[in-house]
N, C-alpha and C. Protein backbone atom coordinates (compact mmCIF):
# COMPACT_ATOMS: atom_id res chain seq x y z
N UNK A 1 14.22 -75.42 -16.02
CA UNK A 1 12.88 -75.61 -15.57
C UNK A 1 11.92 -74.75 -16.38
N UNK A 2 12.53 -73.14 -16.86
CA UNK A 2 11.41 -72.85 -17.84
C UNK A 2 11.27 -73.22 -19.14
N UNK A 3 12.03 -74.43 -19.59
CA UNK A 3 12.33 -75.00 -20.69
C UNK A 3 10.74 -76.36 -20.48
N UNK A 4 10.90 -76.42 -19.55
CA UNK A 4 9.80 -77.65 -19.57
C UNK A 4 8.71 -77.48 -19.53
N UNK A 5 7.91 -76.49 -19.48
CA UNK A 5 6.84 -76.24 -19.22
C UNK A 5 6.68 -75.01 -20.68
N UNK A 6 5.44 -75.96 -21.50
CA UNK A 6 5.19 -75.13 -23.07
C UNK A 6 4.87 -74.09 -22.50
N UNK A 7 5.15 -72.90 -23.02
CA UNK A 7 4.35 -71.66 -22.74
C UNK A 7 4.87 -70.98 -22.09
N UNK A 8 5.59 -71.32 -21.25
CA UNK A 8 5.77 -70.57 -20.00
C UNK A 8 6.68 -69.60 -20.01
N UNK A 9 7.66 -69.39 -20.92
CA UNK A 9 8.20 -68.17 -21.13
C UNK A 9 7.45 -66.73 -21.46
N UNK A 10 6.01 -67.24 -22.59
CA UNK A 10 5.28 -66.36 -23.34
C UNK A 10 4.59 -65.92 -21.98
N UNK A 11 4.40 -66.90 -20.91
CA UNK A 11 3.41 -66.35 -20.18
C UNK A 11 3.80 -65.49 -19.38
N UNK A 12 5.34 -65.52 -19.05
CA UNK A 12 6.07 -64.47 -18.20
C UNK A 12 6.57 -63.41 -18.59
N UNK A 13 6.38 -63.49 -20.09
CA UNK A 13 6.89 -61.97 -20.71
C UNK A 13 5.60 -60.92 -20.60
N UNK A 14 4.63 -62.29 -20.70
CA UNK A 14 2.95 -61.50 -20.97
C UNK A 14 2.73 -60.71 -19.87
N UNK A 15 3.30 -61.34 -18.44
CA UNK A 15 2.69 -60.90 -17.24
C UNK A 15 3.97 -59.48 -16.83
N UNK A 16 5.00 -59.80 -17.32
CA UNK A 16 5.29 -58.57 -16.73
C UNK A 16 5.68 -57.42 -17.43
N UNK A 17 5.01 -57.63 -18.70
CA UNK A 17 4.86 -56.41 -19.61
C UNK A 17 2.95 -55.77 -18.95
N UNK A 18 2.46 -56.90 -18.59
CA UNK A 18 1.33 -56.06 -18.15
C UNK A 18 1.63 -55.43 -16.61
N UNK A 19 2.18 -55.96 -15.98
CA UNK A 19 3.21 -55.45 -14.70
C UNK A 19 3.56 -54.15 -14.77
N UNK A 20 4.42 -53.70 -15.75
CA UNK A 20 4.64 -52.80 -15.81
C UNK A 20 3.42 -51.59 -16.81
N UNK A 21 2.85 -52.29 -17.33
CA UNK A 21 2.00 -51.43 -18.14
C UNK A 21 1.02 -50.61 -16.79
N UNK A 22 0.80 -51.75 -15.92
CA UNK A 22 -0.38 -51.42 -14.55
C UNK A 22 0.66 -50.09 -13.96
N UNK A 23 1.78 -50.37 -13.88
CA UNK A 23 2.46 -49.45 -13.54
C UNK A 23 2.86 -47.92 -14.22
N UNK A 24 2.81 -48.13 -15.34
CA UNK A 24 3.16 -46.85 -15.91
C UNK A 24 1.45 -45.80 -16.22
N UNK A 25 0.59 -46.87 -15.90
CA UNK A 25 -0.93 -46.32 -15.81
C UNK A 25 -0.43 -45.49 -14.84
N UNK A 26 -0.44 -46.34 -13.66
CA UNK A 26 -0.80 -45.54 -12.07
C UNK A 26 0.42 -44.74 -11.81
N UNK A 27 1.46 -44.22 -12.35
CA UNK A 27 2.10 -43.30 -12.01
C UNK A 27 1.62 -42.13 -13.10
N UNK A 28 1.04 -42.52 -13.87
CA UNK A 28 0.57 -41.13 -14.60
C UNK A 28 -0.43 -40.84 -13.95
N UNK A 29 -1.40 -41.39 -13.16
CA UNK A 29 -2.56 -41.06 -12.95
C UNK A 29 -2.41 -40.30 -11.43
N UNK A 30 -1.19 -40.55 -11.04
CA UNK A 30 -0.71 -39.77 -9.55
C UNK A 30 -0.29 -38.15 -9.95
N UNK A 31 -1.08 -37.43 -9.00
CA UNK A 31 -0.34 -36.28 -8.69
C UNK A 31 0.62 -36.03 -8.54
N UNK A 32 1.63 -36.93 -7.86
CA UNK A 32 2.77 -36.77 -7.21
C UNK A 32 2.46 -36.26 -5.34
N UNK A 33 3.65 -35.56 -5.28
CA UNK A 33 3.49 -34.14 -4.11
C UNK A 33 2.76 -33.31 -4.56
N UNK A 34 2.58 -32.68 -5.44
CA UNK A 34 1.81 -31.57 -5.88
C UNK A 34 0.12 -31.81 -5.84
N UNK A 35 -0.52 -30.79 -4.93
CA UNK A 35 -2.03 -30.59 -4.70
C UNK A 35 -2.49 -30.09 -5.75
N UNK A 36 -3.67 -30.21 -6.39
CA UNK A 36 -3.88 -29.15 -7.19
C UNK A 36 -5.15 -28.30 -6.20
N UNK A 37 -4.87 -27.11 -6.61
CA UNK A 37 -5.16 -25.77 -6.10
C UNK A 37 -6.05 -25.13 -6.60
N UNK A 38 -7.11 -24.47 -6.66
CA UNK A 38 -7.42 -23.49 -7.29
C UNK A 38 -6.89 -22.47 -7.77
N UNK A 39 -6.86 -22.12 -9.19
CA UNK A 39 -5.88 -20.48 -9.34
C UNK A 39 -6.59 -19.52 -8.64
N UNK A 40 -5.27 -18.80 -8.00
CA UNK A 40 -5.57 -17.51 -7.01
C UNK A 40 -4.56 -16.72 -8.15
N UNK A 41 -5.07 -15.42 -8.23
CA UNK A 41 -4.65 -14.20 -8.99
C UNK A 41 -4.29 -13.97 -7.61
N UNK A 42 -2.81 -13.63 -7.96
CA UNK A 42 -2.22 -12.66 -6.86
C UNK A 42 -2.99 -11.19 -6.69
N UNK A 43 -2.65 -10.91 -5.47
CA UNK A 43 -3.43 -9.68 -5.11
C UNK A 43 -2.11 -8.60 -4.93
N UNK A 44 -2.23 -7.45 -6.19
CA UNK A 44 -0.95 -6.63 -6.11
C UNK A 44 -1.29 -5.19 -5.86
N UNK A 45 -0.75 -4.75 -4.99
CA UNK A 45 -0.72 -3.75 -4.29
C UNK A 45 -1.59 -2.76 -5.62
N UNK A 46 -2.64 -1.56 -5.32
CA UNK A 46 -2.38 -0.64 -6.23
C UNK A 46 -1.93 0.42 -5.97
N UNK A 47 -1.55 1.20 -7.20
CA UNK A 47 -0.42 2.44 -7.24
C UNK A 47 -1.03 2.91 -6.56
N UNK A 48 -0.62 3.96 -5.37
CA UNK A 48 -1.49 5.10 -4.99
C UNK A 48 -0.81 6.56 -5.06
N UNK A 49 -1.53 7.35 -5.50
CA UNK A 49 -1.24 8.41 -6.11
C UNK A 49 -1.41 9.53 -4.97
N UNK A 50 -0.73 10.29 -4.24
CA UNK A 50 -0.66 11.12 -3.41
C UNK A 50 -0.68 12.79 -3.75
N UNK A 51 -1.81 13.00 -3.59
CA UNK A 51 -1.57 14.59 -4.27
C UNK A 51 -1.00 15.56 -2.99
N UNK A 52 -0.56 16.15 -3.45
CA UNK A 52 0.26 17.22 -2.46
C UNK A 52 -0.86 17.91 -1.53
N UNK A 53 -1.27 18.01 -0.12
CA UNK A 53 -1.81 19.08 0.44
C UNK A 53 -1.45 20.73 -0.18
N UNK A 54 -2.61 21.48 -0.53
CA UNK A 54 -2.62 22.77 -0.68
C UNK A 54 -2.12 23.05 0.51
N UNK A 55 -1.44 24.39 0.25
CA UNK A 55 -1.34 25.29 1.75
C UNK A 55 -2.45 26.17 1.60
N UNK A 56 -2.30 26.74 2.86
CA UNK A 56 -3.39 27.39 3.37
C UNK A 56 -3.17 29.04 3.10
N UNK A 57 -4.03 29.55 2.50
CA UNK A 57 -3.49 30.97 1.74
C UNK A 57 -3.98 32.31 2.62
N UNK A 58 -3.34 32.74 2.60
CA UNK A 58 -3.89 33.68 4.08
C UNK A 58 -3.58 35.13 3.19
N UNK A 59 -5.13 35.93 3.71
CA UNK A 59 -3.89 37.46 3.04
C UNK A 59 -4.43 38.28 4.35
N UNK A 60 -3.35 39.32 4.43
CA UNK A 60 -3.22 40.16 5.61
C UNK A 60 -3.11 41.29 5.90
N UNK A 61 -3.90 41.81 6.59
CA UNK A 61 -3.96 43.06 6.23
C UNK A 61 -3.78 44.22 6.94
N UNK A 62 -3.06 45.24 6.79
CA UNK A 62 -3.16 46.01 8.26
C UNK A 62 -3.73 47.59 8.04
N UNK A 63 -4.28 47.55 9.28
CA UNK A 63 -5.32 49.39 8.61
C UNK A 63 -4.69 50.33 9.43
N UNK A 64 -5.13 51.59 9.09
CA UNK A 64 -4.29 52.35 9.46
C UNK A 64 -4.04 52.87 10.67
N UNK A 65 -4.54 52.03 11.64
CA UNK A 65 -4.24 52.27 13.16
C UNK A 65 -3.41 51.87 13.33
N UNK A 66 -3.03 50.46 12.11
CA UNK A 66 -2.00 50.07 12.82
C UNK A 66 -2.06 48.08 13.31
N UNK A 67 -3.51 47.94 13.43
CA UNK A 67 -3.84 47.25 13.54
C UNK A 67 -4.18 45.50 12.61
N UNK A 68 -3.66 44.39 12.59
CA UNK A 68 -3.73 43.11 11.41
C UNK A 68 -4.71 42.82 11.66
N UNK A 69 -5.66 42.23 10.51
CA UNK A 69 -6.85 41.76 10.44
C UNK A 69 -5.81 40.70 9.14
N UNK A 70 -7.00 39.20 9.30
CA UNK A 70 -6.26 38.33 7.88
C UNK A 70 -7.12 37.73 7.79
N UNK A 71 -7.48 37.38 6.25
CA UNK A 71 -8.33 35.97 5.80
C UNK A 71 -7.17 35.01 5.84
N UNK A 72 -8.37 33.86 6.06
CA UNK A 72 -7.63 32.29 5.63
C UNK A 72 -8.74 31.98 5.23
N UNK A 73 -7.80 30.85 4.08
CA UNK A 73 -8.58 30.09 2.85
C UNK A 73 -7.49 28.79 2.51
N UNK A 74 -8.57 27.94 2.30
CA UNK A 74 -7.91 26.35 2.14
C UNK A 74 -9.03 25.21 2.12
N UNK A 75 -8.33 24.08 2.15
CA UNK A 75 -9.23 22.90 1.71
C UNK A 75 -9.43 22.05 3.54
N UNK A 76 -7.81 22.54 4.23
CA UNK A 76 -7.38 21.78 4.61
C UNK A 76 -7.82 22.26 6.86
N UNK A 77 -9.30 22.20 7.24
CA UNK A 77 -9.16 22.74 8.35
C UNK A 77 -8.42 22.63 9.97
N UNK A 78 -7.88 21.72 9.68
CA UNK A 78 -6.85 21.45 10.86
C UNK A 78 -5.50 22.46 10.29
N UNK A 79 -5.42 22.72 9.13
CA UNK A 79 -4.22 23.84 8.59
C UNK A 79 -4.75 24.90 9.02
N UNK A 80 -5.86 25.32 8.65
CA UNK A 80 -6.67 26.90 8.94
C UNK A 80 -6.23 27.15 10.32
N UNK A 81 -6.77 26.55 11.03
CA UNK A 81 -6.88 26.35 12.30
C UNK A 81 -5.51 26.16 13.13
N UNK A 82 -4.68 26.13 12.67
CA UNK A 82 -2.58 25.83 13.28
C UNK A 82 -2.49 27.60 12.72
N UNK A 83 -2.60 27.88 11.28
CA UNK A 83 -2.03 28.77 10.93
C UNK A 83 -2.92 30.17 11.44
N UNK A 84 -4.09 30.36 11.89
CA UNK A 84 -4.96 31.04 12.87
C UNK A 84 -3.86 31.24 13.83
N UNK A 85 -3.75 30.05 14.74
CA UNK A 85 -2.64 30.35 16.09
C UNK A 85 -1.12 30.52 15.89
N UNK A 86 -0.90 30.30 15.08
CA UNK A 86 0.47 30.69 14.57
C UNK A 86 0.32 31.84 14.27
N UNK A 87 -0.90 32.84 13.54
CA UNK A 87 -0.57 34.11 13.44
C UNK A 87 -0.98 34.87 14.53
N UNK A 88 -2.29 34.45 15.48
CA UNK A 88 -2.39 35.59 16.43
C UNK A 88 -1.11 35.53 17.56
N UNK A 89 -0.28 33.99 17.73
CA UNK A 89 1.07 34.29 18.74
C UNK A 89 2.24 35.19 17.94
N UNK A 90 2.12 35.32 16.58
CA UNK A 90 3.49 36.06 16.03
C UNK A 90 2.76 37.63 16.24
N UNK A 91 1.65 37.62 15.62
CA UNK A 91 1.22 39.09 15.86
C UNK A 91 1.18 39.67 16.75
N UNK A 92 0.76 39.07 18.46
CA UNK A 92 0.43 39.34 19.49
C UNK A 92 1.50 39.44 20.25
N UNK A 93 3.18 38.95 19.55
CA UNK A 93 4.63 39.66 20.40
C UNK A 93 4.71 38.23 21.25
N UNK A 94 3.90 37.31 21.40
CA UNK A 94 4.16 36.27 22.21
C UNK A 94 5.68 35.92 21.55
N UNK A 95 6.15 35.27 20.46
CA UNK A 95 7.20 34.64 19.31
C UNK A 95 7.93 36.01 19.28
N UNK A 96 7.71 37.30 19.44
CA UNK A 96 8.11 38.38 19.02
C UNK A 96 9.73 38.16 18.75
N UNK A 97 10.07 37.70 19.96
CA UNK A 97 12.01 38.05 19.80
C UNK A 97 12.64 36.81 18.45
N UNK A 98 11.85 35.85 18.62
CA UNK A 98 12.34 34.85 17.61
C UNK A 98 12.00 35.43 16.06
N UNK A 99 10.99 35.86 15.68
CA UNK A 99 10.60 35.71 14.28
C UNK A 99 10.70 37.27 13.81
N UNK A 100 10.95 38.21 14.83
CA UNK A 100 10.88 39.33 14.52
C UNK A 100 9.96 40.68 15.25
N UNK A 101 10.17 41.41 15.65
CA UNK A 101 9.36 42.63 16.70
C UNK A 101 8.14 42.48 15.36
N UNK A 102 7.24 42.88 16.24
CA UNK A 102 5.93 43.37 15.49
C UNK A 102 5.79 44.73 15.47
N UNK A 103 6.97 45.60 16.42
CA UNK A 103 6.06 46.55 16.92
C UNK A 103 5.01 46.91 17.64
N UNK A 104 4.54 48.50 17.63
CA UNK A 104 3.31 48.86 18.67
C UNK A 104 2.04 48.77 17.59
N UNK A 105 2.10 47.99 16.57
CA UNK A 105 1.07 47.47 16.11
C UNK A 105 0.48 46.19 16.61
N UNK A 106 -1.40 46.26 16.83
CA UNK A 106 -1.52 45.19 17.75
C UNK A 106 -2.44 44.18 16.72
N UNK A 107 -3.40 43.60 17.52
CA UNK A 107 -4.49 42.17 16.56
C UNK A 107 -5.42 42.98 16.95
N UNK A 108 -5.99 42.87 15.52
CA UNK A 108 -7.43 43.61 15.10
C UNK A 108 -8.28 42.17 15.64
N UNK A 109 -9.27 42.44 16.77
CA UNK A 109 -10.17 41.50 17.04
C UNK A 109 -11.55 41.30 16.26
C-alpha cells in the first residue's frame, strides 16, 4: 500500500525526521528536574580568634603592724572584684585552716 501512492514514502521519512527534530528541540529546551536558582555564596563560619583573659595582678603588702593592704589591677572587673573577696576571706582566717594560718596578722581597712 505504500508502494501505491507516489510520494508517500518521501513524505513519511519527511514527517518523522521533523518528529523527531520537534523533539530533540524541546528536550533541549527543558530544564529537566533541575530549578535554576540564584547563586548563593555559602556563608562560612569566620575564624574567631580568642585572646586569653589577662589575670588580675595584685601586689601586697604588709606594714609593720602586721597588717595587708593590696592593689588590684586588670582589664577584667568581675576578676578584680572575685579576687578582692578571695583575698579579704584568706586574709581574714575565714579559709584559714585550708590554704594556710595567716596568723595574728589582720586586714588593713
Amino acid at each position: 500500500m505504500a508502494e501505491s501512492v507516489p510520494g508517500f514514502s518521501a513524505r513519511i521519512s519527511a514527517a518523522f525526521c521533523a518528529v523527531v527534530l520537534l523533539l530533540l528541540l524541546a528536550g533541549c529546551n527543558q530544564r529537566g528536574a533541575e530549578t535554576e536558582r540564584p547563586f548563593e555564596e555559602g556563608v562560612r563560619p569566620e575564624i574567631v580568634s580568642l585572646t586569653p583573659k589577662k589575670p588580675v595582678k595584685i601586689v601586697l603588702k604588709r606594714t609593720s603592724k602586721g597588717l595587708y593592704s593590696w592593689e588590684l589591677r586588670g582589664d577584667d572587673v568581675e576578676g578584680i572584684i572575685d579576687a578582692d573577696r578571695r583575698l579579704r576571706r584568706y586574709l581574714s582566717g575565714e579559709d584559714g585552716d585550708e590554704k594556710g594560718r595567716t596568723g595574728e596578722g589582720g586586714l588593713q581597712k
